[in-house]
N, C-alpha and C. Protein backbone atom coordinates (compact mmCIF):
# COMPACT_ATOMS: atom_id res chain seq x y z
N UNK A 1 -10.42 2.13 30.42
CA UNK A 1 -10.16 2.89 29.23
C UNK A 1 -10.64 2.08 28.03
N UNK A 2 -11.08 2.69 27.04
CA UNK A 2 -11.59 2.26 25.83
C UNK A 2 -10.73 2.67 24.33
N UNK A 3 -11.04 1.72 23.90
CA UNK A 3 -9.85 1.50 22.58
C UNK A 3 -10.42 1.52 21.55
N UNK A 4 -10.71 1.98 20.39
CA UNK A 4 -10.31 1.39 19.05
C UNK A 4 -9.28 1.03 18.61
N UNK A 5 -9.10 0.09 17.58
CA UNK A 5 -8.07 -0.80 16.67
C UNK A 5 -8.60 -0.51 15.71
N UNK A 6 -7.39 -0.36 15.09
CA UNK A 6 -7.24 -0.31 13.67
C UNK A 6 -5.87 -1.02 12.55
N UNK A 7 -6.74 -1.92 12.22
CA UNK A 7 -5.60 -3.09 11.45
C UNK A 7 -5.36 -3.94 12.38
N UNK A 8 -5.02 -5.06 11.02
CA UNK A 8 -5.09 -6.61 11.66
C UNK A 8 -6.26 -7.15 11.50
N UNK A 9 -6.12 -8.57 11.04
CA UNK A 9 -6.81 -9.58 10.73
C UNK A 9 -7.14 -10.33 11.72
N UNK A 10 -6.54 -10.92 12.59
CA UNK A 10 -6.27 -11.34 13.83
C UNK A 10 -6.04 -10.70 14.84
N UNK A 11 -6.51 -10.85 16.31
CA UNK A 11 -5.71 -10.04 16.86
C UNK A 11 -4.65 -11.15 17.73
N UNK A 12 -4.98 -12.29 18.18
CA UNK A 12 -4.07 -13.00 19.11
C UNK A 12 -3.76 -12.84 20.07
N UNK A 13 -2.78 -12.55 20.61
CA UNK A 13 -3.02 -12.35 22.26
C UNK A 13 -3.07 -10.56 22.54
N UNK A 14 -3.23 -9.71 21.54
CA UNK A 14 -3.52 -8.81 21.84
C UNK A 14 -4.64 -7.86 22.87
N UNK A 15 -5.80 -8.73 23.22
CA UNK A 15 -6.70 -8.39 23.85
C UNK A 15 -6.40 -8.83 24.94
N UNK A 16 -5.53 -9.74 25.25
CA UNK A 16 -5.17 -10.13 26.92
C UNK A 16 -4.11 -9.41 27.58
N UNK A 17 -3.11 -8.48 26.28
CA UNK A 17 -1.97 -7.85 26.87
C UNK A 17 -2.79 -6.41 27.13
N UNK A 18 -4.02 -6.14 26.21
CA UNK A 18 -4.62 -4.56 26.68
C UNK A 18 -5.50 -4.94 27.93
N UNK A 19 -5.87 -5.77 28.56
CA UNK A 19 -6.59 -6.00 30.07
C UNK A 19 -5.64 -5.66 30.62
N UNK A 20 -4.12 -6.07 30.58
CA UNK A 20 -3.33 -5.98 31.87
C UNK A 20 -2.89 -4.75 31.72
N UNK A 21 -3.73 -3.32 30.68
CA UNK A 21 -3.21 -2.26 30.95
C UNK A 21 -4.63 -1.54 31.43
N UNK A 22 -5.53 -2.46 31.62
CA UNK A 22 -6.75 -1.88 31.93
C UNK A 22 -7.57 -1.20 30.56
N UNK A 23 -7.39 -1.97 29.48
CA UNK A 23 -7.97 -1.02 28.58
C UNK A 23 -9.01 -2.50 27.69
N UNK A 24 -9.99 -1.68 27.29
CA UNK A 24 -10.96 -2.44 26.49
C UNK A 24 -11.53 -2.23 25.34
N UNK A 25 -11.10 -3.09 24.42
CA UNK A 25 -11.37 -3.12 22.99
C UNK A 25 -13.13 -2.87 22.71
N UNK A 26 -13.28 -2.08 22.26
CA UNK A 26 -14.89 -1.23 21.74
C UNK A 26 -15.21 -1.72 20.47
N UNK A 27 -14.41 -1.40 19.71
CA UNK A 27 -14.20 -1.86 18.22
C UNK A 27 -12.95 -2.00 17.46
N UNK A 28 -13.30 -2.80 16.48
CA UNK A 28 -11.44 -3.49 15.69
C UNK A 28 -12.01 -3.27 14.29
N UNK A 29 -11.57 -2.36 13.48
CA UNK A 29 -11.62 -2.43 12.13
C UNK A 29 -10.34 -3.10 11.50
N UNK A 30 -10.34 -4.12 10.55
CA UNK A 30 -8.98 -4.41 9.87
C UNK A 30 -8.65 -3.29 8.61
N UNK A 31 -9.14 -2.59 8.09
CA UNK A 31 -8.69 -1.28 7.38
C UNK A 31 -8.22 -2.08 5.92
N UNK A 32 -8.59 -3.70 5.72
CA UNK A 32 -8.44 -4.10 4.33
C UNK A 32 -9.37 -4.15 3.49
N UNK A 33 -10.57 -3.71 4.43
CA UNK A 33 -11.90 -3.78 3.27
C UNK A 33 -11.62 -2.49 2.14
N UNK A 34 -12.04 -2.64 1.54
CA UNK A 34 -12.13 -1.33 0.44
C UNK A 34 -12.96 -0.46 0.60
N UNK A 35 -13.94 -0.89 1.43
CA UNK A 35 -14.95 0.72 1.48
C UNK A 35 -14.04 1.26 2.71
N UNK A 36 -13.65 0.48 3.20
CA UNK A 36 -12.31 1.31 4.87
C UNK A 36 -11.43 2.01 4.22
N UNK A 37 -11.15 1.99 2.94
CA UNK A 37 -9.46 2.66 2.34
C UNK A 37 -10.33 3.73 1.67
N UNK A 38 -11.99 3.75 1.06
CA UNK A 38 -12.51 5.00 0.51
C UNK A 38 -13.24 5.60 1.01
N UNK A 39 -13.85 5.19 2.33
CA UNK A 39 -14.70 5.81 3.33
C UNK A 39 -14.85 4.99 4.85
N UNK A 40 -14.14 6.20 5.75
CA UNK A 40 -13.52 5.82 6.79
C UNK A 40 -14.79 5.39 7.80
N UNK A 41 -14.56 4.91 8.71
CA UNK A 41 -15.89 4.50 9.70
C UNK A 41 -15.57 5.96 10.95
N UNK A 42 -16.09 6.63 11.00
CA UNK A 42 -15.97 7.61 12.49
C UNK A 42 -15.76 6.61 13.46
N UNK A 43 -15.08 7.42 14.56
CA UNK A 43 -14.55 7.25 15.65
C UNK A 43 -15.83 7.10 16.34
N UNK A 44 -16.10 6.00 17.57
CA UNK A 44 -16.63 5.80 18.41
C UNK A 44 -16.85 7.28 18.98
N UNK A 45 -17.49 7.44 19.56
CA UNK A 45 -17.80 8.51 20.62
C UNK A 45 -16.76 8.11 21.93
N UNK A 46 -16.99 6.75 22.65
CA UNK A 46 -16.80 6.59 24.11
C UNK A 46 -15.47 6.17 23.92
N UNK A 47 -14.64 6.11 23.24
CA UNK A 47 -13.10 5.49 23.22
C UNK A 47 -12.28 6.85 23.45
N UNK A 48 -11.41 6.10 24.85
CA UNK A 48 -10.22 7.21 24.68
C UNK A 48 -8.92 6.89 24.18
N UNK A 49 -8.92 5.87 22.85
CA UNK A 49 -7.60 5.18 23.02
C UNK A 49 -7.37 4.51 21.77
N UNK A 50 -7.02 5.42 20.44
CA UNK A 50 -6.95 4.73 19.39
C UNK A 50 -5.79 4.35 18.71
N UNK A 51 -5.58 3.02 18.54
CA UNK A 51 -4.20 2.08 17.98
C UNK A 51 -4.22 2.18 16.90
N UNK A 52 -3.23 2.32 15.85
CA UNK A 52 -3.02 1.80 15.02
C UNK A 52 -1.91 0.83 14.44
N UNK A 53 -2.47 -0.14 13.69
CA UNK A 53 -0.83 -1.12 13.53
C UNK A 53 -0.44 -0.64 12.17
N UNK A 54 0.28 -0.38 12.29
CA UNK A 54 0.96 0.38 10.94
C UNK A 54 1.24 -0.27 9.77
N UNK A 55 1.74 -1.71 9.94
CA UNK A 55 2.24 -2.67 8.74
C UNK A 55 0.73 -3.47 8.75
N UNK A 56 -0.19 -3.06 8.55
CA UNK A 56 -1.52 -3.55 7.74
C UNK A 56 -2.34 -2.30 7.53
N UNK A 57 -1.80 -1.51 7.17
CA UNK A 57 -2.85 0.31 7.14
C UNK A 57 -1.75 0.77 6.23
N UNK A 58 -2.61 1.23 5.06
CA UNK A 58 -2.05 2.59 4.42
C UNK A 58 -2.12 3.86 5.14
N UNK A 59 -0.70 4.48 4.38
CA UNK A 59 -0.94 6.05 4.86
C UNK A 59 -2.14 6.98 4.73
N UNK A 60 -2.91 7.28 3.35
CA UNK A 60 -3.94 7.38 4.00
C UNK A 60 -5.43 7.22 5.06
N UNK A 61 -4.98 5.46 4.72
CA UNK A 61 -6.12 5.46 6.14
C UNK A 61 -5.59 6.13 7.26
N UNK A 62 -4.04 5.79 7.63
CA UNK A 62 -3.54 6.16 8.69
C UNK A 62 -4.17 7.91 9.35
N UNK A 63 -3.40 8.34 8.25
CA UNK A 63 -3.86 9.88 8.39
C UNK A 63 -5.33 10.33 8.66
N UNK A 64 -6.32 9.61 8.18
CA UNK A 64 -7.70 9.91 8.10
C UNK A 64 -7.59 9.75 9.77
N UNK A 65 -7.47 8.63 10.26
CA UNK A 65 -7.79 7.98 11.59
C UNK A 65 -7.22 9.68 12.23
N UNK A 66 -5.90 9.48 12.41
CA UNK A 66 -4.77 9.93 12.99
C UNK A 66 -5.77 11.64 13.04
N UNK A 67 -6.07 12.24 11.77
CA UNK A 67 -6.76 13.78 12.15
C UNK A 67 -7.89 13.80 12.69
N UNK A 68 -9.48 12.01 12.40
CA UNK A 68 -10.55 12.39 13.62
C UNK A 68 -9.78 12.30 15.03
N UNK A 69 -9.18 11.43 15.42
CA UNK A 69 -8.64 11.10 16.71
C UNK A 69 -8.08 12.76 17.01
N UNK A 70 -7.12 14.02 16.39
CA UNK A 70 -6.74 14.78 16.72
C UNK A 70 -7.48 15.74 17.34
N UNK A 71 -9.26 15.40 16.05
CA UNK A 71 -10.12 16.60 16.28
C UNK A 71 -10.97 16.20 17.54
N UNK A 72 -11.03 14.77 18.08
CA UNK A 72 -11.58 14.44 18.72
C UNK A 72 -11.19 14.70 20.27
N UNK A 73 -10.00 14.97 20.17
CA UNK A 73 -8.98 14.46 21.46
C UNK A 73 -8.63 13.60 22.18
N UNK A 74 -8.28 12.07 21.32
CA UNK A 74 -8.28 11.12 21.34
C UNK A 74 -7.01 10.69 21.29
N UNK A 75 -6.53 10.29 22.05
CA UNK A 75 -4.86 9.50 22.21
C UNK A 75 -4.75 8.53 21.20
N UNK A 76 -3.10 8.50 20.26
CA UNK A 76 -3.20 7.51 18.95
C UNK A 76 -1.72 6.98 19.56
N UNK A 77 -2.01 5.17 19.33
CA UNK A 77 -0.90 4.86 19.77
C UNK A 77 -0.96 4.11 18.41
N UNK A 78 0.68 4.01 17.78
CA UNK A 78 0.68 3.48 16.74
C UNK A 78 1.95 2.93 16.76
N UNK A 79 1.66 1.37 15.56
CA UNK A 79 3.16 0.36 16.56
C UNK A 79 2.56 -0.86 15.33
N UNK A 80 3.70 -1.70 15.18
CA UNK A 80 3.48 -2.80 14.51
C UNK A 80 2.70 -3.68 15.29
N UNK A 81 2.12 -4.92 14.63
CA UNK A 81 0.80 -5.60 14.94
C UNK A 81 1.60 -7.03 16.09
N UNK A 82 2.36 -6.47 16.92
CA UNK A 82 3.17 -7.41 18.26
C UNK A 82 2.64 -7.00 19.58
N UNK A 83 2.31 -7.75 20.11
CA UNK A 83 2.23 -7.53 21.77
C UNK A 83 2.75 -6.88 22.38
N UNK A 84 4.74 -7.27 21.91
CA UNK A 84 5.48 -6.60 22.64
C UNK A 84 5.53 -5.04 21.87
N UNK A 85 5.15 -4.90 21.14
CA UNK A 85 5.56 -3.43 20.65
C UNK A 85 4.74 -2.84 20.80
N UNK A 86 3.21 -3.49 20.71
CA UNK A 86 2.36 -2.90 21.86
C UNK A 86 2.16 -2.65 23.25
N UNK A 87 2.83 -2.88 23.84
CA UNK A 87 3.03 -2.90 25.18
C UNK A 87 4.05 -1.66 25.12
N UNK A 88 5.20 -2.07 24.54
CA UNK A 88 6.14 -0.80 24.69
C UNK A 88 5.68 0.68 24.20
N UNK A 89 5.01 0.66 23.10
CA UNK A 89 4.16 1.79 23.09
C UNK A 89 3.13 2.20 23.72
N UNK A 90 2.51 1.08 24.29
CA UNK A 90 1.42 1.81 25.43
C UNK A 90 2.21 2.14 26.89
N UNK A 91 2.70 1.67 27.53
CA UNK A 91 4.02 2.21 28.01
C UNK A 91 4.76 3.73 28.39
N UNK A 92 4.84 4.18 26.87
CA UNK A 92 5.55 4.86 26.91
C UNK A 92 4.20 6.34 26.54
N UNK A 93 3.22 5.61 26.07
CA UNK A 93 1.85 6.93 25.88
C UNK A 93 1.43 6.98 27.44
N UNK A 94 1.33 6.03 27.99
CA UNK A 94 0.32 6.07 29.26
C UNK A 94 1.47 6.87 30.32
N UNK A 95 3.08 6.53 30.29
CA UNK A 95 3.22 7.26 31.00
C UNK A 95 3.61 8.36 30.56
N UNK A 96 3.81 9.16 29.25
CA UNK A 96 4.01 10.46 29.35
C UNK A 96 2.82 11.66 29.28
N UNK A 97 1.75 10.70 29.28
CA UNK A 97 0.31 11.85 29.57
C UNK A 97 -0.72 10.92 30.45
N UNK A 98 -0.36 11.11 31.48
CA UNK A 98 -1.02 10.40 32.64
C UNK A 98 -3.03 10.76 32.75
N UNK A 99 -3.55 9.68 32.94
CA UNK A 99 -4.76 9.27 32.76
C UNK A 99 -5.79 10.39 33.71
């Protein structure tokens, strides 16, 4: 499975906790540049799997992301910028709409 990220400066051990869910980072925008908050980057084509960390993203970026991913049909998992809260939210997406 393929991912976009969105937010965060770092990621840290984030890319070793999405292998052990089988998923692979495509692209990572941090959403602090300023042309990211006035003109959004489109969604990958090949990603089925877009994160967002919420405590480094404004609401409107959020929302921008949040309606291509809707129009796209693209799964949005969204969660503060932790391993563990990433994990618990992927978790709880992967198992209530099975792959």
């Amino acid at each position: 499975m393929n991912a976009m990220l969105v937010g965060a400066d770092r990621l840290g051990s984030i890319p070793e906790r999405l292998a052990s869910f089988g998923i692979t980072i495509t692209r990572h925008v941090s959403g602090r540049n300023a042309t990211h908050q006035r003109r959004l980057p489109a969604l990958p084509k090949d990603i089925d799997l877009l994160i967002l960390f919420t405590d480094f993203l404004g609401h409107n970026v959020m929302k921008s992301f949040r309606s291509q991913a809707q129009a796209d049909g693209v799964r949005v998992v969204a969660c503060r910028r932790s391993a563990s809260c990433l994990a618990e939210e992927l978790e709880r997406c992967l198992v209530a709409v099975p792959a």
